[in-house]
N, C-alpha and C. Protein backbone atom coordinates (compact mmCIF):
# COMPACT_ATOMS: atom_id res chain seq x y z
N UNK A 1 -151.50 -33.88 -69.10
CA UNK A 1 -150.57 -33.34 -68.13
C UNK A 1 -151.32 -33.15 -66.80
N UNK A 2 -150.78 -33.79 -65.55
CA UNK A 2 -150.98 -33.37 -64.63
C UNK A 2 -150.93 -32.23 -64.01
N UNK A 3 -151.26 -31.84 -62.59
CA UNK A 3 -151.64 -30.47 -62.32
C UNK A 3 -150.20 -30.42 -61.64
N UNK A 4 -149.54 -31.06 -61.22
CA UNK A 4 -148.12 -31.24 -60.49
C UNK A 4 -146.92 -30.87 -61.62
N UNK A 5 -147.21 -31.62 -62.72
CA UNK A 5 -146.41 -31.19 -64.01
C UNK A 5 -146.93 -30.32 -64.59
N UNK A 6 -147.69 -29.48 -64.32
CA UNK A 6 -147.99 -27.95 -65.34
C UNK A 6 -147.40 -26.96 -63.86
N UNK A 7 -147.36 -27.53 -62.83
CA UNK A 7 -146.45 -26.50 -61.66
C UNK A 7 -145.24 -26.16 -62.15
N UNK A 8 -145.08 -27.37 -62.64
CA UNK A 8 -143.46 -27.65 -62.72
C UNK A 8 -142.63 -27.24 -63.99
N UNK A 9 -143.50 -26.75 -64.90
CA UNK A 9 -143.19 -25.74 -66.69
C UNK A 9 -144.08 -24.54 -66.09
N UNK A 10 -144.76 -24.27 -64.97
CA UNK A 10 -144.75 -22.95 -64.90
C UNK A 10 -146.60 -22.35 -65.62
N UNK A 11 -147.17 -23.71 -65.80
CA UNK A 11 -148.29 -22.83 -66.22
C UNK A 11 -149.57 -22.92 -64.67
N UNK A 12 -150.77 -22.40 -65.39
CA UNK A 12 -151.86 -22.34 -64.36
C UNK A 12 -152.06 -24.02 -63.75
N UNK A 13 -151.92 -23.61 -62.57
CA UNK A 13 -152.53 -25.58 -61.94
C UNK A 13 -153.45 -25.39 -61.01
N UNK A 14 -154.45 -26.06 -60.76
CA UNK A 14 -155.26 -26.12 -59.47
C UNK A 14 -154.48 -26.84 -58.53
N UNK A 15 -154.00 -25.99 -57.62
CA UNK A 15 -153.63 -25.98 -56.06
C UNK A 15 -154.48 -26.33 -55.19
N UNK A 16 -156.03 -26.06 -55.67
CA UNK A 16 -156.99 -25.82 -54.19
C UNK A 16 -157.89 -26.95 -54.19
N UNK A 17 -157.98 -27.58 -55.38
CA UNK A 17 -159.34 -28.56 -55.37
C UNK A 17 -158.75 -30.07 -56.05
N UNK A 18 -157.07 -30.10 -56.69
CA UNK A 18 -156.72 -31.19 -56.96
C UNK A 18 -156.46 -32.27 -56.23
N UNK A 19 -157.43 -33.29 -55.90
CA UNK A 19 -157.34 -34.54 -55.46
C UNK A 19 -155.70 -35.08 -55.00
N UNK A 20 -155.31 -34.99 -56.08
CA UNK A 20 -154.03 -35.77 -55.87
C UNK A 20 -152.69 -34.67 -55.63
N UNK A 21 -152.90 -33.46 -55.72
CA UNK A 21 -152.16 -32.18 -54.98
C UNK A 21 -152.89 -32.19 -53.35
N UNK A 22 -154.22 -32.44 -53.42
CA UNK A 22 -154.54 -32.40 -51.95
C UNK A 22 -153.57 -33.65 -51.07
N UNK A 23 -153.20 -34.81 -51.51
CA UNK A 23 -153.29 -35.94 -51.46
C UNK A 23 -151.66 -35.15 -50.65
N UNK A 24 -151.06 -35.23 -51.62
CA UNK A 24 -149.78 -35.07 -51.34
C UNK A 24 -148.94 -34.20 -50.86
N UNK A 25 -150.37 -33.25 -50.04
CA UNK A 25 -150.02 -31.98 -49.39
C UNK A 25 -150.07 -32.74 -47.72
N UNK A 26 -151.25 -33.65 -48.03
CA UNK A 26 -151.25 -33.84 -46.54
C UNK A 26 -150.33 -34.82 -46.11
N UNK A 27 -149.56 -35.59 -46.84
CA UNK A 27 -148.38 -36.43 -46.26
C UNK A 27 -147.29 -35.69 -46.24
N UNK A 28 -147.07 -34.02 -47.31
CA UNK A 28 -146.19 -33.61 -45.98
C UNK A 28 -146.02 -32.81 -44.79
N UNK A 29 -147.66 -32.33 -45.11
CA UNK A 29 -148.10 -32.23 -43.44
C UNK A 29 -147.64 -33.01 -42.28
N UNK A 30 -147.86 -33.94 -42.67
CA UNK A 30 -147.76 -34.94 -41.88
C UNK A 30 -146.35 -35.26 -41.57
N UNK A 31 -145.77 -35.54 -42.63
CA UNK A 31 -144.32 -35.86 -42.38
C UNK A 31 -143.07 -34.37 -41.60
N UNK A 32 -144.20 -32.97 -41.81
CA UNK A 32 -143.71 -32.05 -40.98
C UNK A 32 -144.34 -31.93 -39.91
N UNK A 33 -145.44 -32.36 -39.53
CA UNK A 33 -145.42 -32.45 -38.24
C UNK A 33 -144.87 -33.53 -37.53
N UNK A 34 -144.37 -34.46 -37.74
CA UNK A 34 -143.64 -35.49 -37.34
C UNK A 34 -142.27 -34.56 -36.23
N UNK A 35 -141.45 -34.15 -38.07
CA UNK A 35 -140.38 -33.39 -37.53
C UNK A 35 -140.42 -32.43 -35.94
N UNK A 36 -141.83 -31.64 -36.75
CA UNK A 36 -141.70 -30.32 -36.05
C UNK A 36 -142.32 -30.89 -34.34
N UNK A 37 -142.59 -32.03 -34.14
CA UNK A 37 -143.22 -32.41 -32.99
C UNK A 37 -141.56 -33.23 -32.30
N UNK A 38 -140.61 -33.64 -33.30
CA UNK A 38 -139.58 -34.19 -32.84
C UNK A 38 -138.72 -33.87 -31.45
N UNK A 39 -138.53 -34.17 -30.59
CA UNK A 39 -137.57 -33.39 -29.14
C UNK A 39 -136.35 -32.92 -30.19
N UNK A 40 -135.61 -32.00 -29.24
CA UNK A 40 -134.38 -31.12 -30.05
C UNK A 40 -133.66 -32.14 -29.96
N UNK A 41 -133.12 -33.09 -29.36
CA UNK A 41 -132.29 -34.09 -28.77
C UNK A 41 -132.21 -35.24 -29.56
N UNK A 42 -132.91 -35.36 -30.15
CA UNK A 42 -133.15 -36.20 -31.15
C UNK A 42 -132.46 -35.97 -32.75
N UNK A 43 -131.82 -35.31 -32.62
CA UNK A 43 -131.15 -34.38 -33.73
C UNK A 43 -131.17 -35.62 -35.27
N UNK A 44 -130.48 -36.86 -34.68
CA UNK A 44 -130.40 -37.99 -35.85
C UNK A 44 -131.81 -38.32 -36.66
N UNK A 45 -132.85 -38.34 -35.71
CA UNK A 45 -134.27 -38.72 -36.20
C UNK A 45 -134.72 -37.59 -37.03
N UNK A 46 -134.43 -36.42 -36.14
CA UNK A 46 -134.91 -35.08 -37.03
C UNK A 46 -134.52 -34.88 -38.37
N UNK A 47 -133.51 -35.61 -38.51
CA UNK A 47 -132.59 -35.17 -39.80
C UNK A 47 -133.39 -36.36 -40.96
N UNK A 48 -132.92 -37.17 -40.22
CA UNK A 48 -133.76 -38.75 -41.23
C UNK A 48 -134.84 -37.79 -41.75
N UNK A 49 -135.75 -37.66 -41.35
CA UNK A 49 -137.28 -37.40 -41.22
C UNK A 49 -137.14 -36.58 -42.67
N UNK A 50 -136.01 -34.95 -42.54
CA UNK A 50 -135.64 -34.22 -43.70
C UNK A 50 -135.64 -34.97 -44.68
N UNK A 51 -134.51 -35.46 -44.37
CA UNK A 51 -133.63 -36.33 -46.02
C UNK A 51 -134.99 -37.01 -46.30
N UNK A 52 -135.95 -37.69 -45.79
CA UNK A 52 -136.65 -38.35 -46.97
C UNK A 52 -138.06 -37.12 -47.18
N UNK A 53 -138.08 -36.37 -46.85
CA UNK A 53 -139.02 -35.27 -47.29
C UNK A 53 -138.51 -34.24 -48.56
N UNK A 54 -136.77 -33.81 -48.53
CA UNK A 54 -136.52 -33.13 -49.52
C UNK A 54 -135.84 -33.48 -50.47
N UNK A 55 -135.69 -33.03 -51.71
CA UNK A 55 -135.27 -34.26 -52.87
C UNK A 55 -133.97 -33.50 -53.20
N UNK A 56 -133.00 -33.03 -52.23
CA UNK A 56 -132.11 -33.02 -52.01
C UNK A 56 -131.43 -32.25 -50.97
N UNK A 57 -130.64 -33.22 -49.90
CA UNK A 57 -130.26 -32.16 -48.94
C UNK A 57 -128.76 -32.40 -48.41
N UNK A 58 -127.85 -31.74 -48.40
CA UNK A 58 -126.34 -31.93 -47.92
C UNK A 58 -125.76 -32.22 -46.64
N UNK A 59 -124.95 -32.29 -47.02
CA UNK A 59 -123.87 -32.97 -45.41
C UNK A 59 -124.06 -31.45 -44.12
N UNK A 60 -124.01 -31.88 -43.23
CA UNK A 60 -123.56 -30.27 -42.34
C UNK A 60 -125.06 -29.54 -42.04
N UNK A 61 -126.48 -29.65 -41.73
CA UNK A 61 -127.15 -29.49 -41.99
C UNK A 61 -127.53 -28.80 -40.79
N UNK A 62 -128.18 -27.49 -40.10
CA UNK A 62 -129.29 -27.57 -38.96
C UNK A 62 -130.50 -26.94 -39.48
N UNK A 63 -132.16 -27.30 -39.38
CA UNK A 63 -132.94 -26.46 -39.61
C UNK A 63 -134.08 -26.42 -38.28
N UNK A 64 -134.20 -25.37 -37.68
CA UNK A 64 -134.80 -25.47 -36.34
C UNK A 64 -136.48 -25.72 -36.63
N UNK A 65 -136.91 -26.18 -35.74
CA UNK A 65 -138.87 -26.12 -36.00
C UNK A 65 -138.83 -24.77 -35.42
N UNK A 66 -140.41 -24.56 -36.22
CA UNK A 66 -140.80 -25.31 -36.78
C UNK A 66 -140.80 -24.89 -38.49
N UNK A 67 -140.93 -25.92 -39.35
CA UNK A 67 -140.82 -25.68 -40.84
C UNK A 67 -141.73 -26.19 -41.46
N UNK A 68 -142.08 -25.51 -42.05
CA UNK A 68 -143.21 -25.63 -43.37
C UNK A 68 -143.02 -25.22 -44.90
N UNK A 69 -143.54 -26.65 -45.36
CA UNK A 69 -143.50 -26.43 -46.80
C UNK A 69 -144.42 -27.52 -47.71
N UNK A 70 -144.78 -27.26 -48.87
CA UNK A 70 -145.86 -27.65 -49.91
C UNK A 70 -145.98 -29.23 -49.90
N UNK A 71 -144.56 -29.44 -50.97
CA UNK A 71 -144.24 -30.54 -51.23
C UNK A 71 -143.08 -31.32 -50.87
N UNK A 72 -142.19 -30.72 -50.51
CA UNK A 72 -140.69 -31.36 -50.01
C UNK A 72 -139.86 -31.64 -51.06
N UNK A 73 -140.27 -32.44 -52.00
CA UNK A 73 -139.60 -33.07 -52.82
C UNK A 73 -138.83 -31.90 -53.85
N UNK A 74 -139.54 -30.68 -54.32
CA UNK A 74 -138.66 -29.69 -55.03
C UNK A 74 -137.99 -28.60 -54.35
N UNK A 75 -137.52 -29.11 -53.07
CA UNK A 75 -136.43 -28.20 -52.47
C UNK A 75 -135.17 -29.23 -52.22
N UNK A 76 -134.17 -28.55 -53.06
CA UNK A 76 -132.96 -29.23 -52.80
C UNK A 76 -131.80 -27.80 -52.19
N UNK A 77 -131.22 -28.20 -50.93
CA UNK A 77 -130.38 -27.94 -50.53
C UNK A 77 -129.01 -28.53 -50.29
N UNK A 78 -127.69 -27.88 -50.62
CA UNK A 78 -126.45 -27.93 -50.28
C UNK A 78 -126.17 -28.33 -49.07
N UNK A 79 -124.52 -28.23 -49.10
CA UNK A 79 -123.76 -28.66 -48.09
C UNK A 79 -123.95 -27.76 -46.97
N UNK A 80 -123.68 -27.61 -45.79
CA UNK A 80 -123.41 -26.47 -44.44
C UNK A 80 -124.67 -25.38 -44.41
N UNK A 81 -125.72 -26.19 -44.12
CA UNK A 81 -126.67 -25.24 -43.72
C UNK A 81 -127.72 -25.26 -42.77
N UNK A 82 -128.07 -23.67 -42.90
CA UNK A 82 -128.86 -23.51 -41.13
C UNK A 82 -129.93 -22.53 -41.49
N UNK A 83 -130.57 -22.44 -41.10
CA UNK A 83 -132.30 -22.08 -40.98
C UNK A 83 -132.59 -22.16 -39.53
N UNK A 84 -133.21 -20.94 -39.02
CA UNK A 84 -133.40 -21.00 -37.77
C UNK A 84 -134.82 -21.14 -37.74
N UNK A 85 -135.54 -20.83 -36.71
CA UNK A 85 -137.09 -20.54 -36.58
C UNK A 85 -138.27 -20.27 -37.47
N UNK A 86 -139.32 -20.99 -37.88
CA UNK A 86 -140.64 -20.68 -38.55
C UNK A 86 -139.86 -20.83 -40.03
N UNK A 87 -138.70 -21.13 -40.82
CA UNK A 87 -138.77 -21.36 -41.95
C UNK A 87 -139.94 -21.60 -42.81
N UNK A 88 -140.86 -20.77 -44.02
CA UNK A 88 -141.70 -21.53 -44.39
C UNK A 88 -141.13 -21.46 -46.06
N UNK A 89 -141.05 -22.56 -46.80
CA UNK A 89 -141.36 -23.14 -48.54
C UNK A 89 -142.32 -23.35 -49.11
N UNK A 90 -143.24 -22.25 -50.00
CA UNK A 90 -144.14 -22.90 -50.85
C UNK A 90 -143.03 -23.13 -52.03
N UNK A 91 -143.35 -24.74 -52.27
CA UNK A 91 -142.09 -25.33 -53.29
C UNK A 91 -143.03 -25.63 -53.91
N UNK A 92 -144.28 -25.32 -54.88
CA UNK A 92 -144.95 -25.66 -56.21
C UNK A 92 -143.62 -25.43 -57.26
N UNK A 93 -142.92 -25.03 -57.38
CA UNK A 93 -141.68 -24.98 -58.53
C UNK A 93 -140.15 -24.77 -57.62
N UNK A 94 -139.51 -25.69 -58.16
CA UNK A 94 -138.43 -26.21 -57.60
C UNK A 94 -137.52 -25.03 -56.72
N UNK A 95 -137.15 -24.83 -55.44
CA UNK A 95 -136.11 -24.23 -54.74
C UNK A 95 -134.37 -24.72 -54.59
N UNK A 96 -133.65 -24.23 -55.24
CA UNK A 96 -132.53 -24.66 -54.57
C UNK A 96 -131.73 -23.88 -54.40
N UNK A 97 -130.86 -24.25 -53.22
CA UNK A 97 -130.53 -23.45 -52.33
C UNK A 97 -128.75 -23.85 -52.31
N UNK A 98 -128.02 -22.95 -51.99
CA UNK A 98 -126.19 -23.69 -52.69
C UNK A 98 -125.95 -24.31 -51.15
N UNK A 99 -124.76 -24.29 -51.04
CA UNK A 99 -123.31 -24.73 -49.62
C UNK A 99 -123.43 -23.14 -49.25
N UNK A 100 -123.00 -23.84 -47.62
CA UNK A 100 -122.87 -22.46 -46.82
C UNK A 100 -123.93 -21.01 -47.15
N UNK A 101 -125.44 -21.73 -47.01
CA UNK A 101 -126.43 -20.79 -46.63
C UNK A 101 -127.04 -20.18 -45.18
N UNK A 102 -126.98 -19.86 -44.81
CA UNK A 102 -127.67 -19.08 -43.53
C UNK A 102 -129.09 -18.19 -43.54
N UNK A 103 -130.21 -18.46 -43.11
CA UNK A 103 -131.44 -18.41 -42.98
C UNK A 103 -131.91 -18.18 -41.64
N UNK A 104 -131.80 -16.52 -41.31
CA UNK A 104 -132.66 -16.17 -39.84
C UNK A 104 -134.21 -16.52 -39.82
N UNK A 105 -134.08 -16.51 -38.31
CA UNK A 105 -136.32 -16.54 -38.15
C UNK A 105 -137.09 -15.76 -39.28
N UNK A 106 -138.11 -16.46 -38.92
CA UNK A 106 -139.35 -15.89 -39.95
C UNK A 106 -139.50 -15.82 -41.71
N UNK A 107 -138.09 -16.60 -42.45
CA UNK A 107 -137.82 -16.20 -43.67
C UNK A 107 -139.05 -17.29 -44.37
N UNK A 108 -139.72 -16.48 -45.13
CA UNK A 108 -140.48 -17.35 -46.27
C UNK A 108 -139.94 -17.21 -47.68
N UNK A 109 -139.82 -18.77 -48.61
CA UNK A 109 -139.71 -18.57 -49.69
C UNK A 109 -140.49 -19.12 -50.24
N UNK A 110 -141.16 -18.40 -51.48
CA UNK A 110 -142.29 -18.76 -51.77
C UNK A 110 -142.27 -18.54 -53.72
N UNK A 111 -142.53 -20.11 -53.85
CA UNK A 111 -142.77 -20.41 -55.49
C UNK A 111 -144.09 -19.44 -56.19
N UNK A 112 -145.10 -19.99 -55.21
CA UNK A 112 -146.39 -19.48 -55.64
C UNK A 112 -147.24 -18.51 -55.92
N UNK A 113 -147.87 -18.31 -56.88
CA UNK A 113 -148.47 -16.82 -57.09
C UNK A 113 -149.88 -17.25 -57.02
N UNK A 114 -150.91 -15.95 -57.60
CA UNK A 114 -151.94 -16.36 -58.25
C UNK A 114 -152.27 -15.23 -58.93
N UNK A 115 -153.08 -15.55 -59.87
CA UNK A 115 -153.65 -15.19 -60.95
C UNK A 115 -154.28 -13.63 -60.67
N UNK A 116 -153.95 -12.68 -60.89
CA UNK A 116 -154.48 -11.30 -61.10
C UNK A 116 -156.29 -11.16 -61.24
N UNK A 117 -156.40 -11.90 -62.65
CA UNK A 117 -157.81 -11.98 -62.80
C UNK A 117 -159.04 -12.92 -61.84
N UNK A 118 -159.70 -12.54 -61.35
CA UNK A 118 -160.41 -12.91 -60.02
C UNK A 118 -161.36 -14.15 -60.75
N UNK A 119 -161.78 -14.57 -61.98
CA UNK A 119 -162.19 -15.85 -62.41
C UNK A 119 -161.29 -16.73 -62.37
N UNK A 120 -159.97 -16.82 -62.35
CA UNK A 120 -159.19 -17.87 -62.04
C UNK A 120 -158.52 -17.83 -60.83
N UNK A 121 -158.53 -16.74 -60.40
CA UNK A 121 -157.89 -16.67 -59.11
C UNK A 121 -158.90 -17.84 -57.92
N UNK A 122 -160.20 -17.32 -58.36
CA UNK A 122 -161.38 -17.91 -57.86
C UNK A 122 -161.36 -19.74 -57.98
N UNK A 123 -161.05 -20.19 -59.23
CA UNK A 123 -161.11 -21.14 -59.46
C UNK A 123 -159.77 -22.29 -58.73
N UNK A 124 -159.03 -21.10 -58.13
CA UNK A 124 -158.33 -22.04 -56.79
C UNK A 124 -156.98 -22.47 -58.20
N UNK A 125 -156.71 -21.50 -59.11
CA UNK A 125 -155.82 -21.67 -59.95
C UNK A 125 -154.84 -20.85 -59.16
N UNK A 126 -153.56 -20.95 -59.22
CA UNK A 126 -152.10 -20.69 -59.43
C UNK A 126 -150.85 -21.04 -60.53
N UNK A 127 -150.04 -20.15 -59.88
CA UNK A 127 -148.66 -20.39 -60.71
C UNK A 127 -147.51 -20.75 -59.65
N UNK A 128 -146.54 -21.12 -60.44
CA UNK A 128 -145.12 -21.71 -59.51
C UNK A 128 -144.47 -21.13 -60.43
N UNK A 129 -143.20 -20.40 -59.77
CA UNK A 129 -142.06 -20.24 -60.47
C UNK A 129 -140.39 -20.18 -59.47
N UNK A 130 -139.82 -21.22 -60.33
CA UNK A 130 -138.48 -21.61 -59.28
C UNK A 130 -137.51 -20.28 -58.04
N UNK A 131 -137.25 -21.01 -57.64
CA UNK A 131 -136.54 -19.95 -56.67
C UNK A 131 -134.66 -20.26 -56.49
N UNK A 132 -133.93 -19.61 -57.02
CA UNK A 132 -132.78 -20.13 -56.65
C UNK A 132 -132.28 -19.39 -55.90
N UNK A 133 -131.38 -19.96 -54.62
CA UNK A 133 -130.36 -18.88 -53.75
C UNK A 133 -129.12 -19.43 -53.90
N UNK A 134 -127.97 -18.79 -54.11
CA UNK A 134 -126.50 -19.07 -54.24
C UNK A 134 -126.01 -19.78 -53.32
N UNK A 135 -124.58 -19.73 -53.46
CA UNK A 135 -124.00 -20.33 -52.04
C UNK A 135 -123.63 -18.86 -51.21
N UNK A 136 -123.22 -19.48 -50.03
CA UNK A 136 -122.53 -18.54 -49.47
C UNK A 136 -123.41 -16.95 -49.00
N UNK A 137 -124.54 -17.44 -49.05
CA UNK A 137 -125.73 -16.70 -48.68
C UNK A 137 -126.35 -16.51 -47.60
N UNK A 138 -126.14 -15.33 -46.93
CA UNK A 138 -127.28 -15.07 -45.19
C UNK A 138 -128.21 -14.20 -45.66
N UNK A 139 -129.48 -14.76 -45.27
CA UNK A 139 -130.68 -14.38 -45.20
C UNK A 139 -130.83 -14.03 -44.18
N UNK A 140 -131.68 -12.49 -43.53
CA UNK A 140 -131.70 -11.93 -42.42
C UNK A 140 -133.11 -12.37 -42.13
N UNK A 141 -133.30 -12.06 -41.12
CA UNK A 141 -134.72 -12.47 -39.88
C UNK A 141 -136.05 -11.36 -40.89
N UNK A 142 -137.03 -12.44 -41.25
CA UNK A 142 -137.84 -11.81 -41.92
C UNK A 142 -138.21 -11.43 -43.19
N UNK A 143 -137.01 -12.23 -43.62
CA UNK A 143 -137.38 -11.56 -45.07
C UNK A 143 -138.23 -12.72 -46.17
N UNK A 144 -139.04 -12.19 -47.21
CA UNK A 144 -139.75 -12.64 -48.12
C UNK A 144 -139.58 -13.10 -49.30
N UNK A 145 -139.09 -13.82 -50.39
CA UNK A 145 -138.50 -14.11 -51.11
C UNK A 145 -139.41 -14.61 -52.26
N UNK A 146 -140.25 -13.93 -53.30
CA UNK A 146 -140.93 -13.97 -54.07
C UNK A 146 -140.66 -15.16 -55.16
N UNK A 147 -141.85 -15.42 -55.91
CA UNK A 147 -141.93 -16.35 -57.21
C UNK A 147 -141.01 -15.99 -58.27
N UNK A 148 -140.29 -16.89 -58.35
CA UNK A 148 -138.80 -15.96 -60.03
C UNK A 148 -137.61 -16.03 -59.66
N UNK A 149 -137.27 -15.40 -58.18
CA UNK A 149 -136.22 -15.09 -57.33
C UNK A 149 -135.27 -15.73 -57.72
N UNK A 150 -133.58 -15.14 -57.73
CA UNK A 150 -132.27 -15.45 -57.88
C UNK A 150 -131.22 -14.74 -57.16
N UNK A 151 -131.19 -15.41 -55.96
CA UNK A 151 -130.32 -14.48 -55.55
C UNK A 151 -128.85 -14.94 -55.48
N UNK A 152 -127.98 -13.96 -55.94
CA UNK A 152 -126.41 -14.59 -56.49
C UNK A 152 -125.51 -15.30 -55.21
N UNK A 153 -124.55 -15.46 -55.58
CA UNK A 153 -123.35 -16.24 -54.32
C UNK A 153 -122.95 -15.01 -53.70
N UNK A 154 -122.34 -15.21 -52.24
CA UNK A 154 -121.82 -14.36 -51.91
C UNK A 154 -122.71 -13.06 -51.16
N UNK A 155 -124.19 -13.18 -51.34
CA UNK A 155 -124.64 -12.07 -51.04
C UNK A 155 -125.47 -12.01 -49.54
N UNK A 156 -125.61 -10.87 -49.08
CA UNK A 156 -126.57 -10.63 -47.73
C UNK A 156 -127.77 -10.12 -48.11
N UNK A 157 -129.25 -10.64 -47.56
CA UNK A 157 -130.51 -9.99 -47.84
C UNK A 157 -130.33 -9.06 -46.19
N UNK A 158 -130.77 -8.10 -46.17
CA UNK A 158 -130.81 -7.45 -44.82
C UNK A 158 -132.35 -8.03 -44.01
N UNK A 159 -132.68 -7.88 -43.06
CA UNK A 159 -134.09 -8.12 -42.56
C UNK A 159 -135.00 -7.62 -42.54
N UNK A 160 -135.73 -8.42 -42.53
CA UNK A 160 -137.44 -7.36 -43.03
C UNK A 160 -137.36 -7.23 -44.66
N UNK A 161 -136.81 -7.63 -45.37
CA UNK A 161 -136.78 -7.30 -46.83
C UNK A 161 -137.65 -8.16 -47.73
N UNK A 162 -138.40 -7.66 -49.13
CA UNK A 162 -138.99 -8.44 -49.92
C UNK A 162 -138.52 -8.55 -51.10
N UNK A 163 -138.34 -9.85 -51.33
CA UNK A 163 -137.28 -9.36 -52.63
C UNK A 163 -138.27 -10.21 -53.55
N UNK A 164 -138.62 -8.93 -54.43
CA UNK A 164 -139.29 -9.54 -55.73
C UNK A 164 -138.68 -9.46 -56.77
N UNK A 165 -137.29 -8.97 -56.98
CA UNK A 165 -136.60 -9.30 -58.38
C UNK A 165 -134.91 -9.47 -57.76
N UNK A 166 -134.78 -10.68 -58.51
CA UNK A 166 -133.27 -10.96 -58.84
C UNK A 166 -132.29 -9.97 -58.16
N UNK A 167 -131.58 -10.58 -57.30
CA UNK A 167 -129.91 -9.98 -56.69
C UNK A 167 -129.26 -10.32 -57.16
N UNK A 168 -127.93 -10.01 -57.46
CA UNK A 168 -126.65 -10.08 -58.23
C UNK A 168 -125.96 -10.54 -56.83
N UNK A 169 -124.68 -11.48 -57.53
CA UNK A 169 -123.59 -11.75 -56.52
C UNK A 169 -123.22 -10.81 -55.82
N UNK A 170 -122.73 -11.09 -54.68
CA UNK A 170 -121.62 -10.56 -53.83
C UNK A 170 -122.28 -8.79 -53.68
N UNK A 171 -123.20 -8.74 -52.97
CA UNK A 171 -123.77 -7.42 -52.35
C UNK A 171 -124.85 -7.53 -51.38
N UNK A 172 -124.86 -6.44 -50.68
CA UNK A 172 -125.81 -6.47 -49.84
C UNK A 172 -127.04 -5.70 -50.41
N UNK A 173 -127.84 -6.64 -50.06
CA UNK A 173 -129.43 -5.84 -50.37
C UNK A 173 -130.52 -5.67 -49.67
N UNK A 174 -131.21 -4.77 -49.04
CA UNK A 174 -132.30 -4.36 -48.41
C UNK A 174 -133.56 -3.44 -48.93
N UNK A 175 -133.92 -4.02 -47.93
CA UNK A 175 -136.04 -3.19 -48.25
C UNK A 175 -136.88 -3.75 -48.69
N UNK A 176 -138.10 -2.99 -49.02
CA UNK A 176 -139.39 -3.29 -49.22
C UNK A 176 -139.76 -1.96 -50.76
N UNK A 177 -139.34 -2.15 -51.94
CA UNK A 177 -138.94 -3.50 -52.45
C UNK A 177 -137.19 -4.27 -52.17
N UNK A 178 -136.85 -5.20 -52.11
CA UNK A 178 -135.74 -5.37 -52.22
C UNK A 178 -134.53 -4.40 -52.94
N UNK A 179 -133.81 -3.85 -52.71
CA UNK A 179 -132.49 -3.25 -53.89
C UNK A 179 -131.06 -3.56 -53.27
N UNK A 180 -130.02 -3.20 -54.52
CA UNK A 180 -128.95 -3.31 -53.68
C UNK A 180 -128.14 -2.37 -53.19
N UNK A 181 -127.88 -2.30 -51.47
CA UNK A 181 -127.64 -1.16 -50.63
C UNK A 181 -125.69 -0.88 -51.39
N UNK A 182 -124.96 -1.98 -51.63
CA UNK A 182 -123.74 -1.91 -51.68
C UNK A 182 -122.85 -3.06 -52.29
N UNK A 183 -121.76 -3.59 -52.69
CA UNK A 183 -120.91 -4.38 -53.14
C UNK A 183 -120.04 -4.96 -52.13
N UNK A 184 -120.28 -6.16 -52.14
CA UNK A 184 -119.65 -6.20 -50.55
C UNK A 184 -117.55 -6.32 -50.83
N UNK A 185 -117.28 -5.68 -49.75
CA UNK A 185 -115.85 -5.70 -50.54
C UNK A 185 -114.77 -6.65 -49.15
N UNK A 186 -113.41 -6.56 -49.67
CA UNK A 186 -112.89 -7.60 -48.27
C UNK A 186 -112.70 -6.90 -47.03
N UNK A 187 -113.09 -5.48 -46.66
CA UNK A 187 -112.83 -5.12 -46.02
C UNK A 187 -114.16 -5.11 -45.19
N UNK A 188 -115.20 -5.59 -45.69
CA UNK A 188 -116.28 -5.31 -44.73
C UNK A 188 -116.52 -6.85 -43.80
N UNK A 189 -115.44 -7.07 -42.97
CA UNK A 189 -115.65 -7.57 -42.15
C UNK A 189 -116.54 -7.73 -41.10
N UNK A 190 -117.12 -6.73 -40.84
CA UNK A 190 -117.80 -6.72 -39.52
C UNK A 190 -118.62 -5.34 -39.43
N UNK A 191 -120.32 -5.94 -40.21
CA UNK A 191 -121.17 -5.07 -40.74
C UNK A 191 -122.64 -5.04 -40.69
């Protein structure tokens, strides 16, 4: 088993010294700095550039530079979506993301951990574990989105928040740690 396929079931992989993880970090370096060097005006090229970096992405799309992420290939995104400023993805274990997401500045989501014990931590070992976000989801300016993460349809992260365990549909949640502030109901129009 490769170190790409033990990311990908979730066990320890070398991130830091694998040849062929190095290999394929720097083409999408590369292929994000392409993007992120792209003029705004160029909107058609910018997009191309996406679609063949992520291994799945939908109709209706904006994501502003600049963006960063691992591998490209295990973030798949839906239909109608937007990401503003500094987006960053560590995608060592697959991200996907539904229709009609919204993503303020500064949001990181991040697969990757590492190891507690400082002999493997040392040894440039990690873990990946998937990240899913619903549809119908705004992410506020800043917030952090830990290894495990599920956050349901329907819901708001507030800003500045870290969410290290699982949100349920249809509520709003804030802080450091993440919780949920409320249930969002039809009357909260304008909140």
């Amino acid at each position: 088993m490769n170190e790409i396929q033990k990311a990908a079931v979730g066990l320890l992989y070398d991130a830091n010294f694998d040849p062929e993880i190095l290999k394929m970090r720097l083409k999408t370096k590369q292929t994000l700095f392409e993007f992120n060097q792209t003029p705004p005006e160029k909107q058609e090229e910018r997009n191309s550039i996406l679609k063949s970096l992520f291994g799945k992405i939908g109709s209706s799309f904006v994501i502003e530079g600049p963006v960063h992420c691992d591998y490209g290939f295990n973030i798949e995104i839906g239909d109608n979506f937007y990401a503003n400023v500094n987006l960053v993805i560590l995608d060592g274990a697959k991200v996907t993301i539904g229709d009609n997401v919204f993503i303020a500045p500064n949001t990181g989501i991040y697969t990757a951990g590492h190891p507690l014990e400082k002999d493997l931590r040392n040894q440039g070992l990690e873990y990946a574990k998937p990240v899913h976000i619903g549809n119908n989801v705004w992410i506020g300016a800043g917030v952090s989105i830990m290894p495990g993460v599920t956050i349901g349809d329907d819901t708001v992260i507030g800003a500045g928040s870290v969410v290290t365990r699982s949100i349920p549909s249809g509520v709003v949640a804030v802080g450091n740690p993440c919780k949920v502030l409320k249930k969002i109901a039809s009357t909260d129009s304008q909140t």
